[in-house]
Protein backbone atom coordinates (compact mmCIF):
# COMPACT_ATOMS: atom_id res chain seq x y z
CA UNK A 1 -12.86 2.74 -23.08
CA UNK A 2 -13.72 -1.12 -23.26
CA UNK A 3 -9.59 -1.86 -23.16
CA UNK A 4 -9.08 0.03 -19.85
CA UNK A 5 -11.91 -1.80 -18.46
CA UNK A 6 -10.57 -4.75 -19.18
CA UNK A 7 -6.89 -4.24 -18.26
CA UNK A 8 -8.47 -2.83 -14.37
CA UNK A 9 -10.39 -5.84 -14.17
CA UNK A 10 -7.61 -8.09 -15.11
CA UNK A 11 -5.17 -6.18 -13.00
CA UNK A 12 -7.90 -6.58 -10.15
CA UNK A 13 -7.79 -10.44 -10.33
CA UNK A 14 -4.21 -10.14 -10.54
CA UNK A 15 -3.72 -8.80 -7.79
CA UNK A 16 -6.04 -10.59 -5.88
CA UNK A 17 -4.23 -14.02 -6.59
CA UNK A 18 -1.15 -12.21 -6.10
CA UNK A 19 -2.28 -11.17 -2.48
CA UNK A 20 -2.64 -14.55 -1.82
CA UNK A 21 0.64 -15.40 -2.98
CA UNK A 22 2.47 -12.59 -0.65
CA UNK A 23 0.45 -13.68 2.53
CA UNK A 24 1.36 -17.12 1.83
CA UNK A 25 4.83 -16.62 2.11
CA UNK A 26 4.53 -14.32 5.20
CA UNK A 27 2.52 -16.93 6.90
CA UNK A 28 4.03 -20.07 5.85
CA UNK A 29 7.72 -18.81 5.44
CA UNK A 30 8.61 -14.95 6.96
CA UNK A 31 6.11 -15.58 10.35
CA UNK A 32 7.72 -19.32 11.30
CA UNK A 33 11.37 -17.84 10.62
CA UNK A 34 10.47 -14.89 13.40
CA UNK A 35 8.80 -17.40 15.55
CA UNK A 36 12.32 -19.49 15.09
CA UNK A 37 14.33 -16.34 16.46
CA UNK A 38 11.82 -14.76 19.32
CA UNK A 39 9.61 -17.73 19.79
CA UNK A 40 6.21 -16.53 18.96
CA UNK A 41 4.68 -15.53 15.67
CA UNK A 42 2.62 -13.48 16.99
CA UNK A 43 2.74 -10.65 19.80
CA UNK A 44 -1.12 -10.68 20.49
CA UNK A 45 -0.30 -11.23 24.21
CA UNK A 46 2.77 -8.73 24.39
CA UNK A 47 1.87 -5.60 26.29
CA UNK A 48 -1.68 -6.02 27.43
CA UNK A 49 -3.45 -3.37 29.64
CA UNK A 50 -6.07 -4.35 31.94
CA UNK A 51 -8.07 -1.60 32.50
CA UNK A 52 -11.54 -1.96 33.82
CA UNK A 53 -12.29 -5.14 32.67
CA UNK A 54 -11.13 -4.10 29.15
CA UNK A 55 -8.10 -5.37 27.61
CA UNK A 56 -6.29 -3.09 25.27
CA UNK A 57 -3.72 -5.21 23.12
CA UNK A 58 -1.03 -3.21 22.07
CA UNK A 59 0.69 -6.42 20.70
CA UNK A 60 -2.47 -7.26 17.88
CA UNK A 61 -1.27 -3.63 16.58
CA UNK A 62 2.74 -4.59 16.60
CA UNK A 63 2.00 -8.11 14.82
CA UNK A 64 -0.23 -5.55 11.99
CA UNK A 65 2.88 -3.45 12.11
CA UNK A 66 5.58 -6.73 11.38
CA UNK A 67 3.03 -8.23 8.94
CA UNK A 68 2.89 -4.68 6.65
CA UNK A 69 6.73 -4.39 6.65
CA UNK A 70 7.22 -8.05 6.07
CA UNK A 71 4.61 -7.75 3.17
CA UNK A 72 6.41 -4.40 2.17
CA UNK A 73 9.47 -5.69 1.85
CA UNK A 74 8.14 -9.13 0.17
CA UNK A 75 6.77 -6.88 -2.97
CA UNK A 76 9.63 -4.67 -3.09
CA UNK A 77 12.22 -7.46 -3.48
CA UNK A 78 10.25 -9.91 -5.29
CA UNK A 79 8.93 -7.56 -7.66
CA UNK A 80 9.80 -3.87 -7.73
CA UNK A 81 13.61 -4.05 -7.35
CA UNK A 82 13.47 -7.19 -10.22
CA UNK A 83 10.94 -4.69 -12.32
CA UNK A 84 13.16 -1.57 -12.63
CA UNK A 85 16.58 -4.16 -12.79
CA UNK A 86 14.61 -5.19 -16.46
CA UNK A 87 14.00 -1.63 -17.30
CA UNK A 88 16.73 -0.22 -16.97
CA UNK A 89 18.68 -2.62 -18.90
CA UNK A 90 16.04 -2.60 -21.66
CA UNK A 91 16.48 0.76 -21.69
CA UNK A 92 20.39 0.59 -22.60
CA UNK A 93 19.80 -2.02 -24.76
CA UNK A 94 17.43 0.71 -26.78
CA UNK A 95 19.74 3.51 -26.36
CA UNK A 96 17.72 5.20 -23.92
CA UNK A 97 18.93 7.94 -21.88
CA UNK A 98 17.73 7.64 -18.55
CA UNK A 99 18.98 10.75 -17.18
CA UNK A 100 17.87 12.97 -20.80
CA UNK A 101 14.59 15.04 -20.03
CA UNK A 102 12.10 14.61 -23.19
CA UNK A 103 9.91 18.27 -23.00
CA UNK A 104 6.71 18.56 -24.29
CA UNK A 105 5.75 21.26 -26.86
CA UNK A 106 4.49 23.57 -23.75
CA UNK A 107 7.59 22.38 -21.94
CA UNK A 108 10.28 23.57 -25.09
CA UNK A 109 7.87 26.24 -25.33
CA UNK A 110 7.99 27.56 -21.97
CA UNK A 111 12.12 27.41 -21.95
CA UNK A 112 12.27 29.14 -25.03
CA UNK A 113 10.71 32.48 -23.77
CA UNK A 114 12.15 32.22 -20.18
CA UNK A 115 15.55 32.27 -22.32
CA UNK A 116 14.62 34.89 -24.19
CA UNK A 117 13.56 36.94 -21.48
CA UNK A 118 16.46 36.37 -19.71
CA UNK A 119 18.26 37.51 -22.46
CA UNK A 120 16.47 40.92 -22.67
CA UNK A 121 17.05 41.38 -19.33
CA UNK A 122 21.31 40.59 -20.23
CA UNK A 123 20.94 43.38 -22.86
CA UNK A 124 18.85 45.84 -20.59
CA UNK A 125 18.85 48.15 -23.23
CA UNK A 126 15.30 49.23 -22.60
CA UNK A 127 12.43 47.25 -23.69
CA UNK A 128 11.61 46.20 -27.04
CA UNK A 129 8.69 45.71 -29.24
């Protein structure tokens, strides 16, 4: 119990410094290179209603909307794609079938009588005891 508590909480900090890390380069490197191309980092002003004295921003929820994908695809390429690229070729390194199905006992179990009732049901012979 202690060791799980102890990976979350290091996985928690990880994370946290890793957040940092991701917003960094949106901000600093992703947001200026959109800002080079349309000429504003942010679309705060794009699309504002007036209505009644109240302003509803439709732009604040587009720039949430850029930010998430940029960040999306920021963690996919920078770590997911990387992370199964050195899993799979550990894997063949080991030997390891990636496509090969390993069945539990209930699993093996389980196939074992829906074979052999489909076999009974082959023979139809009536059934047997």
């Amino acid at each position: 119990m202690k060791g799980n508590v102890v990976d979350l909480a290091v996985a928690v900090v990880i994370g946290t410094a890793f957040a940092q890390v991701v917003n960094a380069l949106v901000d600093a490197v992703l947001m200026p290179l959109i800002s080079a191309l349309v000429g504003s980092p942010s679309f705060d002003q794009f699309l504002v209603l007036d209505i009644n004295g109240n302003a509803i921003k439709f732009g604040v929820l587009l720039t949430a909307i850029v930010n998430f994908l940029l960040i999306a695809a920021a963690v996919y390429f920078a770590i997911v794609l990387p992370m199964n690229k050195l899993i799979e070729r550990r894997n063949r390194r080991l030997g390891i079938d990636p496509d090969a199905e390993e069945l539990t006992a209930d699993q093996s179990l389980l196939t074992e009588i829906r074979d052999l009732l489909a076999e009974g049901r082959r023979d139809s012979s009536g059934p047997r005891l």
